[in-house]
C-alpha atoms as a PDB file:
ATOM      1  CA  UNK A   1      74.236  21.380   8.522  1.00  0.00           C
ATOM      2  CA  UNK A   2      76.451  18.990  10.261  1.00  0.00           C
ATOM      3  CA  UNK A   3      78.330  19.349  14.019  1.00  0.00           C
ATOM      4  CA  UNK A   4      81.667  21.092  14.070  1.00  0.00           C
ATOM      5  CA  UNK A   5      82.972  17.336  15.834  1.00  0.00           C
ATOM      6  CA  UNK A   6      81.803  15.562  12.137  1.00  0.00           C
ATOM      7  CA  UNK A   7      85.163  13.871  10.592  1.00  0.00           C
ATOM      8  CA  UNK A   8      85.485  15.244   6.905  1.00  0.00           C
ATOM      9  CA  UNK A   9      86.200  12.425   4.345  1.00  0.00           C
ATOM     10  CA  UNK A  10      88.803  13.254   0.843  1.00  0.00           C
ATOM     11  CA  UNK A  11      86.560  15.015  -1.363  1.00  0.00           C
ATOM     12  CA  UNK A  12      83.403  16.874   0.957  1.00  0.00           C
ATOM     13  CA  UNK A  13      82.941  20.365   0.016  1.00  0.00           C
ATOM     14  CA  UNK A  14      82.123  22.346   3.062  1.00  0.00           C
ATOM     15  CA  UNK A  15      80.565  25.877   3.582  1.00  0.00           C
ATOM     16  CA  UNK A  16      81.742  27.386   6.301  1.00  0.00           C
ATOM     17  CA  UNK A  17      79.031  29.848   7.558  1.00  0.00           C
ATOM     18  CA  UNK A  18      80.146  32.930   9.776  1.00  0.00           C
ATOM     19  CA  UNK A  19      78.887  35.585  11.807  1.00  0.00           C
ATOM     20  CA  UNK A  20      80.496  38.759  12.701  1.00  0.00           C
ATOM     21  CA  UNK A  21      79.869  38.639  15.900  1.00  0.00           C
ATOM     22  CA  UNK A  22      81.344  35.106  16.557  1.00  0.00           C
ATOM     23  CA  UNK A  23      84.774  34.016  18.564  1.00  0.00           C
ATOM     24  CA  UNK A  24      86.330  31.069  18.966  1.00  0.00           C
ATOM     25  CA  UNK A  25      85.649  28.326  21.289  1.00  0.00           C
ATOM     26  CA  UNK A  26      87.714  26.656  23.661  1.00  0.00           C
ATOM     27  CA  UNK A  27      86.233  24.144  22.974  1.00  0.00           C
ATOM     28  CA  UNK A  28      87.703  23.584  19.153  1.00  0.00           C
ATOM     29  CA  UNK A  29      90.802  22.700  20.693  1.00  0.00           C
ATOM     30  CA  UNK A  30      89.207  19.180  20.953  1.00  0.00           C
ATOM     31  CA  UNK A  31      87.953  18.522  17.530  1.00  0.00           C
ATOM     32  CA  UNK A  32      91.272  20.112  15.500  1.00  0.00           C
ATOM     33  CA  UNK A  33      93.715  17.807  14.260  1.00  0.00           C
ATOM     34  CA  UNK A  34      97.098  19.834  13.324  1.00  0.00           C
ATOM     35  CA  UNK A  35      99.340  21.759  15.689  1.00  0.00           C
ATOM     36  CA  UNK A  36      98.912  25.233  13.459  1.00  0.00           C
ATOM     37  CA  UNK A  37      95.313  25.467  13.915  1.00  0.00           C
ATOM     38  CA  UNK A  38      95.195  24.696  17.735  1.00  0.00           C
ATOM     39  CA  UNK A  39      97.898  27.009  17.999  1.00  0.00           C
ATOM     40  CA  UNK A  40      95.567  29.539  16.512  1.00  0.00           C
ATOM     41  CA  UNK A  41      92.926  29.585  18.337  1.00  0.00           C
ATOM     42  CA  UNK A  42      95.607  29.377  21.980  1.00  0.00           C
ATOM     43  CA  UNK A  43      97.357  32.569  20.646  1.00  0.00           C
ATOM     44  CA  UNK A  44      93.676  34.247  20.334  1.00  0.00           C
ATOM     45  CA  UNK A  45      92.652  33.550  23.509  1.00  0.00           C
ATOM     46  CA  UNK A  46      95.881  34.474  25.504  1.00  0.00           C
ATOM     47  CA  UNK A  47      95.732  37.811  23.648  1.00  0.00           C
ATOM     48  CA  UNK A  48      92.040  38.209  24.353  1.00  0.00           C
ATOM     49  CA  UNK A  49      93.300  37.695  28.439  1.00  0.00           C
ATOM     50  CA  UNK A  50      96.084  39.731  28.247  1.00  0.00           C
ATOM     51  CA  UNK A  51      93.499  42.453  27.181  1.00  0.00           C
ATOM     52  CA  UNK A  52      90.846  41.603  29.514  1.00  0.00           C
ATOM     53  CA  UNK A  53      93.352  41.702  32.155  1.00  0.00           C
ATOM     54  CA  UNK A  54      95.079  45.017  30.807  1.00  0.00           C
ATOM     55  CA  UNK A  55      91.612  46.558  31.157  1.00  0.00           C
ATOM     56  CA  UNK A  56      91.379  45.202  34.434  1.00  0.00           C
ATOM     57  CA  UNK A  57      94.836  46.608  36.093  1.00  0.00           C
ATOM     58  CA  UNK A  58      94.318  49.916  34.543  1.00  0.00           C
ATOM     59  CA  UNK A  59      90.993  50.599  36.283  1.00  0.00           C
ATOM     60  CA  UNK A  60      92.642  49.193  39.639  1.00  0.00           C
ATOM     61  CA  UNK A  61      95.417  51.552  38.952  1.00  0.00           C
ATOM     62  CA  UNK A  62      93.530  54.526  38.099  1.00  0.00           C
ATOM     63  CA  UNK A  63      91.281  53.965  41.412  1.00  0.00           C
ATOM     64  CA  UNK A  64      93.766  53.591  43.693  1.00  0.00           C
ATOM     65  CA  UNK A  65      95.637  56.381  42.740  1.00  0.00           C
ATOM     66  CA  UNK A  66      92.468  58.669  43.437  1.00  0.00           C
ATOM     67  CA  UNK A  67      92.251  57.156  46.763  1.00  0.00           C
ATOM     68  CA  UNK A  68      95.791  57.911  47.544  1.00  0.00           C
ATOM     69  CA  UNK A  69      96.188  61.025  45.580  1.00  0.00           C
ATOM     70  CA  UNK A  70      98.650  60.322  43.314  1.00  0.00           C
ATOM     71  CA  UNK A  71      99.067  62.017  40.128  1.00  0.00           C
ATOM     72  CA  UNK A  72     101.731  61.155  37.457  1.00  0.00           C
ATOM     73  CA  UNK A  73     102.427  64.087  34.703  1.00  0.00           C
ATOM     74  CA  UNK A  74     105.246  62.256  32.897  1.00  0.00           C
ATOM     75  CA  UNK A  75     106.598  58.984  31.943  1.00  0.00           C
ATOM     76  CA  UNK A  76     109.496  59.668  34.342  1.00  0.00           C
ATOM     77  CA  UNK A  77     107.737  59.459  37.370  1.00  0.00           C
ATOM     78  CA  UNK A  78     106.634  55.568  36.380  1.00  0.00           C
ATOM     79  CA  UNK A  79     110.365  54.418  35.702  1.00  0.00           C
ATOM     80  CA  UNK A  80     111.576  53.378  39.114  1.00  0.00           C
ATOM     81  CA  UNK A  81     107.680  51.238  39.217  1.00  0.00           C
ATOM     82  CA  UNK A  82     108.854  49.927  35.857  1.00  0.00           C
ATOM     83  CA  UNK A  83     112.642  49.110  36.927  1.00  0.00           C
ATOM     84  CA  UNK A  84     111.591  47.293  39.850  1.00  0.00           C
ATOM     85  CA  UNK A  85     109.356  45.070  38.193  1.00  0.00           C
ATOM     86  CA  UNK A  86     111.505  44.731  34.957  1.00  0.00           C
ATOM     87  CA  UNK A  87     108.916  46.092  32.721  1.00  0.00           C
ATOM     88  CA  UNK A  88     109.382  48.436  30.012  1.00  0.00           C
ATOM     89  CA  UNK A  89     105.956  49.689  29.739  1.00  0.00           C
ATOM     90  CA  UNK A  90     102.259  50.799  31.426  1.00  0.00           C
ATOM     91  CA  UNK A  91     100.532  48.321  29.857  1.00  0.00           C
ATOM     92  CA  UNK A  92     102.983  45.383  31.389  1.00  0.00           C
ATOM     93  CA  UNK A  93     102.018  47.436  34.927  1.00  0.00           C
ATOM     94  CA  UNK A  94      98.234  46.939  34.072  1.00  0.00           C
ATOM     95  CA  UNK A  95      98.753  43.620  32.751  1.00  0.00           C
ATOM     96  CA  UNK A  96     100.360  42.448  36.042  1.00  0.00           C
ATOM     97  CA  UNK A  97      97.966  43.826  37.832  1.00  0.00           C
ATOM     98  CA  UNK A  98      95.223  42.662  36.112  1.00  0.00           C
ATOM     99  CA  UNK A  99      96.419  39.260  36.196  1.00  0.00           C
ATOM    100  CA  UNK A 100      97.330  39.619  39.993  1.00  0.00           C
ATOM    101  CA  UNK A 101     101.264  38.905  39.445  1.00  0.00           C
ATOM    102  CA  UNK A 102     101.337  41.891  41.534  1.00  0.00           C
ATOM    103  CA  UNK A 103      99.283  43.716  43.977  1.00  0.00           C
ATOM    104  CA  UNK A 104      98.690  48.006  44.298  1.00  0.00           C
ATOM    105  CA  UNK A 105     100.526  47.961  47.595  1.00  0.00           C
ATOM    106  CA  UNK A 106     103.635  47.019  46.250  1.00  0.00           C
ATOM    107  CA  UNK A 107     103.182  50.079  44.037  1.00  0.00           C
ATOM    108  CA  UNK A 108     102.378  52.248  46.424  1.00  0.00           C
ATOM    109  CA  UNK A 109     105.284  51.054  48.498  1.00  0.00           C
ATOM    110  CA  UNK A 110     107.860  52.211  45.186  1.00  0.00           C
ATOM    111  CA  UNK A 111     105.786  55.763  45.302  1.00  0.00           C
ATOM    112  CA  UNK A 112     106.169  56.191  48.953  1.00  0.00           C
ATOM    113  CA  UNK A 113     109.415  55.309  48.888  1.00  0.00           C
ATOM    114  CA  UNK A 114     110.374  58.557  46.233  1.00  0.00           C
ATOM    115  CA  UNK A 115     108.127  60.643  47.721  1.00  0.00           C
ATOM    116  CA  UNK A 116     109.998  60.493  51.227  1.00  0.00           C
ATOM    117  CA  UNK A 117     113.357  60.914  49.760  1.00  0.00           C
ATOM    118  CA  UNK A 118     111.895  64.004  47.971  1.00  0.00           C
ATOM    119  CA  UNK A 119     110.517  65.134  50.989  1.00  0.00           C
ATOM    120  CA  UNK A 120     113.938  64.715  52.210  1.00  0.00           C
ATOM    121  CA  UNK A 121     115.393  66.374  49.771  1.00  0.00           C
ATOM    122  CA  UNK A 122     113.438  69.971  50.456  1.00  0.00           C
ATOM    123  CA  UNK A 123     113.755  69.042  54.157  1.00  0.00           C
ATOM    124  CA  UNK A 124     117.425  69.363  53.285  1.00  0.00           C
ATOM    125  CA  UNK A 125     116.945  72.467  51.248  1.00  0.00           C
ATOM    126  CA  UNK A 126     114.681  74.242  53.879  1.00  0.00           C
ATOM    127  CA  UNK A 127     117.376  73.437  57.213  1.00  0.00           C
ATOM    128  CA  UNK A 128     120.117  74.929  55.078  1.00  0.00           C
ATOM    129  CA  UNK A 129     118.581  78.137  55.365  1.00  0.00           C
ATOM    130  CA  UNK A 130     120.445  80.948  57.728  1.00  0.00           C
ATOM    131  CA  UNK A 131     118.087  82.256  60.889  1.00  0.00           C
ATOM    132  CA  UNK A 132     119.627  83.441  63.693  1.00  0.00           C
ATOM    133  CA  UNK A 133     118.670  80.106  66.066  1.00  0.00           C
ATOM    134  CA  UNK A 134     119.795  82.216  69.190  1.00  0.00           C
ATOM    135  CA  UNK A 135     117.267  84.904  68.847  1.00  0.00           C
ATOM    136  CA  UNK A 136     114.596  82.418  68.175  1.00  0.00           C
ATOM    137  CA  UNK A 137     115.708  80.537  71.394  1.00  0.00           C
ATOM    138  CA  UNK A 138     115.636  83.653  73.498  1.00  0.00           C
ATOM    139  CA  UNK A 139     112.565  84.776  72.520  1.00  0.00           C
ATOM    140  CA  UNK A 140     110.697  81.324  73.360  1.00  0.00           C
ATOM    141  CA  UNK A 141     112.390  81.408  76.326  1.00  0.00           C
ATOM    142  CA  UNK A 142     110.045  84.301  77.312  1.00  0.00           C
ATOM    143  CA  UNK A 143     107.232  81.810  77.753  1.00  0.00           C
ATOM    144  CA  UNK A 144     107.045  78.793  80.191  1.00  0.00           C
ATOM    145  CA  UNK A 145     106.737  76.317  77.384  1.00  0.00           C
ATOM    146  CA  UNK A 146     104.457  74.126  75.999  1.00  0.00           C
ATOM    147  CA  UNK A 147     101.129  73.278  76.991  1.00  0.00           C
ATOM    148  CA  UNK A 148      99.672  69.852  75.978  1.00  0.00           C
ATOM    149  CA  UNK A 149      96.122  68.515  77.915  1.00  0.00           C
ATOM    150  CA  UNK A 150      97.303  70.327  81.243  1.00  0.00           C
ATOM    151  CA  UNK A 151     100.769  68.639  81.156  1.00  0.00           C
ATOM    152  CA  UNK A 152     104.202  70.630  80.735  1.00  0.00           C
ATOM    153  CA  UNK A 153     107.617  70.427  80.522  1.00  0.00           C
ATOM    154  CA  UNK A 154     108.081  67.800  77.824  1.00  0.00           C
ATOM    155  CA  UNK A 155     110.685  66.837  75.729  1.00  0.00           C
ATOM    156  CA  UNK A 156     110.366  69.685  72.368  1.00  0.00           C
ATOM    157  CA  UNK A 157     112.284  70.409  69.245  1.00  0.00           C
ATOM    158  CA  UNK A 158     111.202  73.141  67.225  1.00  0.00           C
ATOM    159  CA  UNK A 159     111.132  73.124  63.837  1.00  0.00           C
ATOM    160  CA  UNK A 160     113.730  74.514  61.657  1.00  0.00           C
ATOM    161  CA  UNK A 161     111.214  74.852  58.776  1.00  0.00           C
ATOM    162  CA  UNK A 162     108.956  76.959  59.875  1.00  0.00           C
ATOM    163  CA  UNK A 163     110.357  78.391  63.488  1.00  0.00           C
ATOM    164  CA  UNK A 164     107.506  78.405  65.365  1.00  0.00           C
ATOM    165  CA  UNK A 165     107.409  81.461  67.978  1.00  0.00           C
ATOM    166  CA  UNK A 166     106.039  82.487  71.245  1.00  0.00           C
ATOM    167  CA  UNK A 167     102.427  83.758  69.642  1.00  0.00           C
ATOM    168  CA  UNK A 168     102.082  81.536  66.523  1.00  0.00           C
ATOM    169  CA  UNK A 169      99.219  79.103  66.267  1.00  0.00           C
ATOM    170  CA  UNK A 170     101.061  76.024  66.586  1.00  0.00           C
ATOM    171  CA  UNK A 171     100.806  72.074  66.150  1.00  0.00           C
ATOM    172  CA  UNK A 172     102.751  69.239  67.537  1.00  0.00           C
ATOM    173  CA  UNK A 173     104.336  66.086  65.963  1.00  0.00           C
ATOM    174  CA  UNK A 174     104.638  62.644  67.920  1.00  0.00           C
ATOM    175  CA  UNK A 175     108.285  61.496  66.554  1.00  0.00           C
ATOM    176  CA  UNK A 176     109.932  58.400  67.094  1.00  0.00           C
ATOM    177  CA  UNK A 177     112.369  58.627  69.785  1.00  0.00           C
ATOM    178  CA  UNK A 178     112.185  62.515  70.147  1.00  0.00           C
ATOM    179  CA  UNK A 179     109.112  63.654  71.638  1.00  0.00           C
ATOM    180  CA  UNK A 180     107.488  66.057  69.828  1.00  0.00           C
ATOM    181  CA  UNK A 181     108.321  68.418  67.391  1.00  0.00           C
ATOM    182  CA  UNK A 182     106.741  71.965  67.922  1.00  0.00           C
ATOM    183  CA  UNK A 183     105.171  73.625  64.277  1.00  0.00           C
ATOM    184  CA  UNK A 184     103.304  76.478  63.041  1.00  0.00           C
ATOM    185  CA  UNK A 185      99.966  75.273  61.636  1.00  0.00           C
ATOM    186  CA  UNK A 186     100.313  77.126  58.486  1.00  0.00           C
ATOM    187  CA  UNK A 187     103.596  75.246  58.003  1.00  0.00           C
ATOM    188  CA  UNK A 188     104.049  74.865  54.055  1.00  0.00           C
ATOM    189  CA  UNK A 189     107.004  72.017  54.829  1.00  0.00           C
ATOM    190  CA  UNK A 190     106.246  69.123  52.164  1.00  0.00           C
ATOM    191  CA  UNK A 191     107.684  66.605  54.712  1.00  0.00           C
ATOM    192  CA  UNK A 192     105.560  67.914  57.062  1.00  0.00           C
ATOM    193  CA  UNK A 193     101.958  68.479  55.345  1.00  0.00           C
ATOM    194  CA  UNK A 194     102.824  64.725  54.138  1.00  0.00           C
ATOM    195  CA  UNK A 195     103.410  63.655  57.777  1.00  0.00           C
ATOM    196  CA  UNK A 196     100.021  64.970  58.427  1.00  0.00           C
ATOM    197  CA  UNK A 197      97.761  63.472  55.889  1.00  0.00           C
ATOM    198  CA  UNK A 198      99.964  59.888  56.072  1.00  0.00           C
ATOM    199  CA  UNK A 199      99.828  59.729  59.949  1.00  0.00           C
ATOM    200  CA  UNK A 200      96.987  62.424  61.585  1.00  0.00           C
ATOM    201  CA  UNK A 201      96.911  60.158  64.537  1.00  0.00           C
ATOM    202  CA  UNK A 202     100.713  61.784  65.580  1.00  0.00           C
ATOM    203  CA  UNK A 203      99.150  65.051  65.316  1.00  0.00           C
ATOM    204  CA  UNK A 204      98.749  67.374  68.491  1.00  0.00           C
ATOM    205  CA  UNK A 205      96.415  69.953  69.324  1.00  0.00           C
ATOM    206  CA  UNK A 206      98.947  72.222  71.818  1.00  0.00           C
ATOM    207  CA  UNK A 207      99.347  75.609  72.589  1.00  0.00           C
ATOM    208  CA  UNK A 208     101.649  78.117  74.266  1.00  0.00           C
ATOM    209  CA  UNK A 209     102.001  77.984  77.917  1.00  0.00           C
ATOM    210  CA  UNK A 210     101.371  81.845  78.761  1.00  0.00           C
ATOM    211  CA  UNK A 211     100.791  82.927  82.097  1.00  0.00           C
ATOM    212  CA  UNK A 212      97.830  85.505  82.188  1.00  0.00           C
ATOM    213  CA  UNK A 213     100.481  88.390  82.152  1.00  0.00           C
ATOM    214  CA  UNK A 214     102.446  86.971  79.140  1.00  0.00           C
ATOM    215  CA  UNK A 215      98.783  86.611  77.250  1.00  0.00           C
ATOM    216  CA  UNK A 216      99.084  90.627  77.198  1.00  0.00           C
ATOM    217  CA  UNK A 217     102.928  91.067  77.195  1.00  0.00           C
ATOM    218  CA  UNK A 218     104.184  88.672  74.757  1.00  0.00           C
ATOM    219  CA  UNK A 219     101.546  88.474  71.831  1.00  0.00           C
ATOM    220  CA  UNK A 220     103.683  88.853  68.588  1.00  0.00           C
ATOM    221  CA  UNK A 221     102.315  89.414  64.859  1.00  0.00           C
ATOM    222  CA  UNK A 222     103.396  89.396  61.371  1.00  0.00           C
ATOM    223  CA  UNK A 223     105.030  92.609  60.130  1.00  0.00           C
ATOM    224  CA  UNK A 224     106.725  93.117  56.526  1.00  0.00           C
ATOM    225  CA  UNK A 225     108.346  96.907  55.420  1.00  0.00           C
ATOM    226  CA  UNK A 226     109.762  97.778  51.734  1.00  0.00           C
ATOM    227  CA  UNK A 227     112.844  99.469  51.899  1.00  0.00           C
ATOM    228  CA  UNK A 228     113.875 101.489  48.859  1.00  0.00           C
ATOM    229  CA  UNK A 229     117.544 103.243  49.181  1.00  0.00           C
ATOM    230  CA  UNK A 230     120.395 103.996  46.629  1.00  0.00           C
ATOM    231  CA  UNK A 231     122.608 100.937  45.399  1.00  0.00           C
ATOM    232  CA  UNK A 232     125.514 100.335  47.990  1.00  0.00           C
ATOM    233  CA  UNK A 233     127.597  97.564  49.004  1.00  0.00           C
ATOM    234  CA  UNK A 234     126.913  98.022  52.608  1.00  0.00           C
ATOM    235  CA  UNK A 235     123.321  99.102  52.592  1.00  0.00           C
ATOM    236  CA  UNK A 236     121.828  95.430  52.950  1.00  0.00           C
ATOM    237  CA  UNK A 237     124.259  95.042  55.826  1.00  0.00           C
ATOM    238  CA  UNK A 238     123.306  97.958  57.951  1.00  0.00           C
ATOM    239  CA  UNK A 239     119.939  96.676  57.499  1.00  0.00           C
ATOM    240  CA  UNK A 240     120.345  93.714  58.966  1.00  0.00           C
ATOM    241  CA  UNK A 241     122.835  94.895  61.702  1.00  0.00           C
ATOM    242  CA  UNK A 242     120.390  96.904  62.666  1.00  0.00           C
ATOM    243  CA  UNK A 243     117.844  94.274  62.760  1.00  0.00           C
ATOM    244  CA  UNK A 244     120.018  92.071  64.528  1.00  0.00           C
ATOM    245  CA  UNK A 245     120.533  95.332  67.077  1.00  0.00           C
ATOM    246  CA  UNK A 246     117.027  95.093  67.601  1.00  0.00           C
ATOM    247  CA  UNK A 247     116.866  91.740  68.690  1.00  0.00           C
ATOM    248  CA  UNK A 248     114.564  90.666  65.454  1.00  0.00           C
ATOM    249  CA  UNK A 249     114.356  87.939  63.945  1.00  0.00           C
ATOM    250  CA  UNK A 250     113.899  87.849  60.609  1.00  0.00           C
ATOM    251  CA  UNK A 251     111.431  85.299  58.511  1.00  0.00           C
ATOM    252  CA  UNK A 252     112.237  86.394  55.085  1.00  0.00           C
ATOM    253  CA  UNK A 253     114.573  88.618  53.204  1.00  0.00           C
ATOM    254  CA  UNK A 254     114.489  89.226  49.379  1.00  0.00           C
ATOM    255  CA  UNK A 255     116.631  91.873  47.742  1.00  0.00           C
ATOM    256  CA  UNK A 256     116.998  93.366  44.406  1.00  0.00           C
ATOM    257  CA  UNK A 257     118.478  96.058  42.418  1.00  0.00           C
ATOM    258  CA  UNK A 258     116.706  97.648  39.878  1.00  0.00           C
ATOM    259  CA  UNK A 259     117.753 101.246  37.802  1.00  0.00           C
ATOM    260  CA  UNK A 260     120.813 101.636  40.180  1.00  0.00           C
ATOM    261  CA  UNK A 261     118.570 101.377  43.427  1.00  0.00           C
ATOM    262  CA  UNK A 262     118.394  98.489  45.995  1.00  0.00           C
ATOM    263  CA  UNK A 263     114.947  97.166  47.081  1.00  0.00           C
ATOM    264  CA  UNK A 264     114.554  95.049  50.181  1.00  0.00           C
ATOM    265  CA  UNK A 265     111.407  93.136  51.633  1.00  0.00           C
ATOM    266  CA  UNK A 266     111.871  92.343  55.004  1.00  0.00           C
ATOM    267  CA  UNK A 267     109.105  89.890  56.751  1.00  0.00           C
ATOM    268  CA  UNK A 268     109.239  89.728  61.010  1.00  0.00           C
ATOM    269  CA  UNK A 269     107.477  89.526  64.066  1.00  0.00           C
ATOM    270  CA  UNK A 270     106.803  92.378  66.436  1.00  0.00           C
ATOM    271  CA  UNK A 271     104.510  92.799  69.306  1.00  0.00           C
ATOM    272  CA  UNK A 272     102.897  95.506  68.419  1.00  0.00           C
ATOM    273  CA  UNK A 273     102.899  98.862  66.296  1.00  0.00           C
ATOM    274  CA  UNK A 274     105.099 100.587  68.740  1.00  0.00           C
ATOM    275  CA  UNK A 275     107.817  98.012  68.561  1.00  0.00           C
ATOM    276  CA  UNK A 276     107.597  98.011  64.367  1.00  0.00           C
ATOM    277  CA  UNK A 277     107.493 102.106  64.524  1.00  0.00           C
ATOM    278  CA  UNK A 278     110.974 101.174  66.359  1.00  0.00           C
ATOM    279  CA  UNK A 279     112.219  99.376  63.787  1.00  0.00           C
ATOM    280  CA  UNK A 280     111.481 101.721  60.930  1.00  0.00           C
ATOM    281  CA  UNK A 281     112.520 104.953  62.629  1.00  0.00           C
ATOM    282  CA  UNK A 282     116.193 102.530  63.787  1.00  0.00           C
ATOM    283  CA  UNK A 283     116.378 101.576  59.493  1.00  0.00           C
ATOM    284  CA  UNK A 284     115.491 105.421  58.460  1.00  0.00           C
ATOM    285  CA  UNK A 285     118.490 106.551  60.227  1.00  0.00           C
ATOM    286  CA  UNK A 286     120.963 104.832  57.768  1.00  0.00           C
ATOM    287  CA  UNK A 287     122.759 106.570  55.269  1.00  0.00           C
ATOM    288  CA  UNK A 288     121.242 106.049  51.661  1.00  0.00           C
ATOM    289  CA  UNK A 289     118.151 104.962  52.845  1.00  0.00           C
ATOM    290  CA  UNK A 290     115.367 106.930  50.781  1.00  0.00           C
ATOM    291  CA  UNK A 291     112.083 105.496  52.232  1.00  0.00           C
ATOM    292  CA  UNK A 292     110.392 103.107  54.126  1.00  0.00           C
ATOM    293  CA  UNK A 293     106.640 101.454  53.403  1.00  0.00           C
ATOM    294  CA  UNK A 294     105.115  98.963  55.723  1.00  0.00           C
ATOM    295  CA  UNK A 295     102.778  96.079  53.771  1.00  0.00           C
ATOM    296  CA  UNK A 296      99.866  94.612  55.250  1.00  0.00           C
ATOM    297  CA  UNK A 297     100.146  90.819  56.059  1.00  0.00           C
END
């Protein structure tokens, strides 16, 4: 047995004794003499921290992301990460981050980024839908306002997502540069339930500003019917002139015909029974109307 460092003269015969367990040594790189075989042992090592430093990024990923709550299905949803830092692959993302080239925030920068323009997106989708804004308006006009900690009167906008009414159980949101933007707490906006969990500290506990007569007057609840009638061009339209006759606001409308008849859920507020009996006996009166069920909300 001689030392690795021991020059070799023309003519030794040497047994080279291994162990499968063994790995190179930096340290080699001082005792080899030709370019090939220091190369060797370089290329092993940089692929041994390229691994090291794969395994490394991908359990920084993977924690981060269940701190933040982000879930990828699909490749797709990594390719803007990948096209902003000219990669072509996951493992380049661990690698980088393994290395620390680049740092989680940055990522999480990219995902916030397409999250808020797909929030935008459905925000766009949601404010295109028709509601009559005029019978919302009159009908919180029936209370004084807004209550927030004792103070009233401030500067509102009500959301066109969810239309918060006089009655709902309602939220505010501190915006930047104006006030605060009045929603239902069972709002299902993406924007909004994002809003919340990003920034709770903009979040308001407020509540309807009722006077002690209003309390009893102006209490409004959830109320859906099924109408059933015979397929007509017009028969959706009376419906909802009547509705509209009625001064009622409607939350949802979905209609379909099936076996030549038209079916119609309506969803609304109403403050109480007698005010829906209203409504059903006003919708019974129109021609090719067959019946009327009201659903439990």
């Amino acid at each position: 047995m001689v030392p690795i460092r021991t020059i070799l003269q023309s003519g030794d015969m040497v047994e080279i004794i291994t162990s499968p367990r063994g790995n190179p040594s930096k340290d080699w790189l001082k005792f080899f003499k030709t370019s090939k075989a220091r190369q060797k042992v370089r290329n092993y090592f940089h692929q041994k921290e390229l691994e090291d430093a794969i395994y490394l990024g991908k359990e920084i990923f993977e924690k981060k992301c269940r701190k933040f709550h982000y879930k990828f299905k699909d490749k797709k949803e990594y390719s803007e990460i990948f096209r902003r830092f000219k990669i072509n692959n996951i493992k380049s993302l661990f690698a980088l981050l393994g290395k620390g080239e680049i740092l989680f925030s940055q990522i999480r920068e990219i995902i916030d980024e397409k999250e808020l323009e797909r929030i935008r997106d459905s925000q766009a989708e949601i404010e295109d839908l028709s509601v009559d804004e005029q019978l919302l308006e009159e009908t919180r006009q029936k209370v004084q306002g807004i209550k927030i900690d004792e103070i009233d009167n401030l500067m509102l906008n009500y959301a066109k997502c969810c239309h918060p009414l006089p009655g709902d159980d309602i939220i505010g949101y501190t915006t930047r540069g104006r006030g605060i933007t009045i929603h239902r707490t069972d709002c299902s906006n993406p924007g909004f339930l994002y809003s919340k969990k990003k920034e709770p500290e903009r979040i308001l506990p407020i509540q309807w500003n009722f006077s002690s007569k209003q309390n009893k007057q102006n209490k409004i609840h959830p109320a859906k019917i099924k109408v059933t009638g015979d397929s007509s061009s017009n028969l959706m339209l009376d419906i909802l002139n009547r509705f509209s006759k009625l001064k009622i606001a409607l939350d949802d409308a979905q209609v379909k015909s099936i076996n030549e008849k038209t079916i119609g859920n309506f969803s609304f507020k109403v403050k109480d029974e007698t005010e829906l009996q209203k409504i059903v006996n006003e919708i019974k009166e129109i021609k090719n109307v067959r019946y009327i069920r009201k659903i439990k909300t």
